[in-house]
C-alpha atoms as a PDB file:
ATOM      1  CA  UNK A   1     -38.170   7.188  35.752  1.00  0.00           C
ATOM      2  CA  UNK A   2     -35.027   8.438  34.450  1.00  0.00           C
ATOM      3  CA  UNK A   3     -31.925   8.104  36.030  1.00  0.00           C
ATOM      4  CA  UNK A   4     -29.432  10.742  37.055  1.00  0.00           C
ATOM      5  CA  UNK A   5     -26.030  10.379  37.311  1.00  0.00           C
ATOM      6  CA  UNK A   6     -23.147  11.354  39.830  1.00  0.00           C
ATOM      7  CA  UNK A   7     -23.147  15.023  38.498  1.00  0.00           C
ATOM      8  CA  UNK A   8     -27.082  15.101  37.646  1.00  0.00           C
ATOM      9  CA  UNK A   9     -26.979  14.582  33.949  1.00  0.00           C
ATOM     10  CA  UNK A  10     -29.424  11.257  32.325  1.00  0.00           C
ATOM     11  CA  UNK A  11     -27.444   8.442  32.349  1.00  0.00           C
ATOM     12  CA  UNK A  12     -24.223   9.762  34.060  1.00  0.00           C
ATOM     13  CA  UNK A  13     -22.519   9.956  31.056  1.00  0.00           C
ATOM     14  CA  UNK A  14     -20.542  13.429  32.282  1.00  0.00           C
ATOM     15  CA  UNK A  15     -16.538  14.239  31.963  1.00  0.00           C
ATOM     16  CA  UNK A  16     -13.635  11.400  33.543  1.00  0.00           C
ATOM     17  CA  UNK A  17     -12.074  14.909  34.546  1.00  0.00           C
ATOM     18  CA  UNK A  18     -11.958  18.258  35.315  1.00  0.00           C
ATOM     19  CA  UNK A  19     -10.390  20.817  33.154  1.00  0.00           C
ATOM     20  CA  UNK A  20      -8.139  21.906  36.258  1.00  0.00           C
ATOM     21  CA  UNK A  21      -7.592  18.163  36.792  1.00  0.00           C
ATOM     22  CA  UNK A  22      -6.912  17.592  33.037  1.00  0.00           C
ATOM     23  CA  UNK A  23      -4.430  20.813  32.995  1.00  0.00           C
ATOM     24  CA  UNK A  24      -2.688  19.758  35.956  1.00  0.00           C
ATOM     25  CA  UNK A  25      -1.968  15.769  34.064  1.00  0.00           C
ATOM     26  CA  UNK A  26      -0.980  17.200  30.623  1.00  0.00           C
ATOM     27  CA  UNK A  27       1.798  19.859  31.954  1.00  0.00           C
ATOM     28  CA  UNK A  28       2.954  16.771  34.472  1.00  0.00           C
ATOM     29  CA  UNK A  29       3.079  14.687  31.384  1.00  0.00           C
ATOM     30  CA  UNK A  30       5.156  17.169  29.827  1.00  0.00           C
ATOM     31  CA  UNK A  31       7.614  18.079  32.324  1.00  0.00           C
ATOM     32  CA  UNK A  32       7.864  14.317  32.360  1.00  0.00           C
ATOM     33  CA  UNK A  33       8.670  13.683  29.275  1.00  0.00           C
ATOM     34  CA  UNK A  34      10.621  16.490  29.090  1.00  0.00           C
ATOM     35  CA  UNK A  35      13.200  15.471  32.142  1.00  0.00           C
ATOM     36  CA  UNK A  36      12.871  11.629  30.102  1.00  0.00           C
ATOM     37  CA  UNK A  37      14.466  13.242  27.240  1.00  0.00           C
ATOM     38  CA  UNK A  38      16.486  15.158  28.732  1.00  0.00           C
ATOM     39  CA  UNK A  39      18.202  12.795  31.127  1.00  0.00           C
ATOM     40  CA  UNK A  40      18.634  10.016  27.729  1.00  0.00           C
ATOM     41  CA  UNK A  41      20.815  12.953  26.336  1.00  0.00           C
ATOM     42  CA  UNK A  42      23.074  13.628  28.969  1.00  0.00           C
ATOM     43  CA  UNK A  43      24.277  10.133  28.599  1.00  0.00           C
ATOM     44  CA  UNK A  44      21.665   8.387  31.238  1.00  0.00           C
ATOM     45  CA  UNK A  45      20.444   4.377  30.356  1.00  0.00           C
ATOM     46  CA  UNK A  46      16.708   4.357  29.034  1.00  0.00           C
ATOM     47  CA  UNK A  47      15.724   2.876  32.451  1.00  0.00           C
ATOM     48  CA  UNK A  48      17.442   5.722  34.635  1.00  0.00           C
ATOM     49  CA  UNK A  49      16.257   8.380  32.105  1.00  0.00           C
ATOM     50  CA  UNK A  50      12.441   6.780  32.546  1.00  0.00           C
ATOM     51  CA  UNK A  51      12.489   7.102  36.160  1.00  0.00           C
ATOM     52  CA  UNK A  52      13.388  10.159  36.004  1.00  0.00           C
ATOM     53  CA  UNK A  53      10.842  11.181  34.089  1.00  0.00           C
ATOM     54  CA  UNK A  54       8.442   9.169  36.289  1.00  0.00           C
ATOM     55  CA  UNK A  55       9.742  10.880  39.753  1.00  0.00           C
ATOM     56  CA  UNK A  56       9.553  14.298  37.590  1.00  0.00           C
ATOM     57  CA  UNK A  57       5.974  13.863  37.069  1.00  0.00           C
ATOM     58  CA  UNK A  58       4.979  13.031  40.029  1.00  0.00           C
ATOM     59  CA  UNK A  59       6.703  16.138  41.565  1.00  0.00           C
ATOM     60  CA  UNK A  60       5.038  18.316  38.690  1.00  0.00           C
ATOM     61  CA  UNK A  61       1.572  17.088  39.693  1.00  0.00           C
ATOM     62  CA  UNK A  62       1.939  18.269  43.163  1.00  0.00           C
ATOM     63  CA  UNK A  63       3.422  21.509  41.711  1.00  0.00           C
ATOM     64  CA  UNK A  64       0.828  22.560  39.106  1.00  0.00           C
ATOM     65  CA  UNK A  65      -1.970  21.363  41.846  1.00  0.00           C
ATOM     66  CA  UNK A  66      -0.546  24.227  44.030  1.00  0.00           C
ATOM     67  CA  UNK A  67      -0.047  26.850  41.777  1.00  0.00           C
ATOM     68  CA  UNK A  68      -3.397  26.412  39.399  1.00  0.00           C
ATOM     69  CA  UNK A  69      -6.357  27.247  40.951  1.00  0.00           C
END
């Protein structure tokens, strides 16, 4: 007998993530990145300038997990 997986495909072998949940990481990452680069130019140490970018995407999750739906 076959098995089924968590979403009821053979094998379980379905997607890590959502395409909301995938949307949501990838515009995070960017803001991130974004406030990284950002911060590094406006005279910030690589270590202040990566947290930063860290607390900004963090923030952006919760943000773009509001506002998509």
């Amino acid at each position: 007998m076959p098995r089924t997986g968590e979403r009821g495909r053979p094998g379980g072998d379905g997607p890590l993530l959502t395409q909301r949940a995938a949307l949501v990481f990838l515009l995070a990452a960017l803001a991130g990145i974004g406030a990284t680069v950002l911060a590094f130019l406006a005279g910030k140490a690589w270590p202040v300038a990566v947290s930063v970018g860290g607390g900004t995407a963090a923030s952006a999750v919760l943000f773009f997990q509001q506002i998509i739906d």
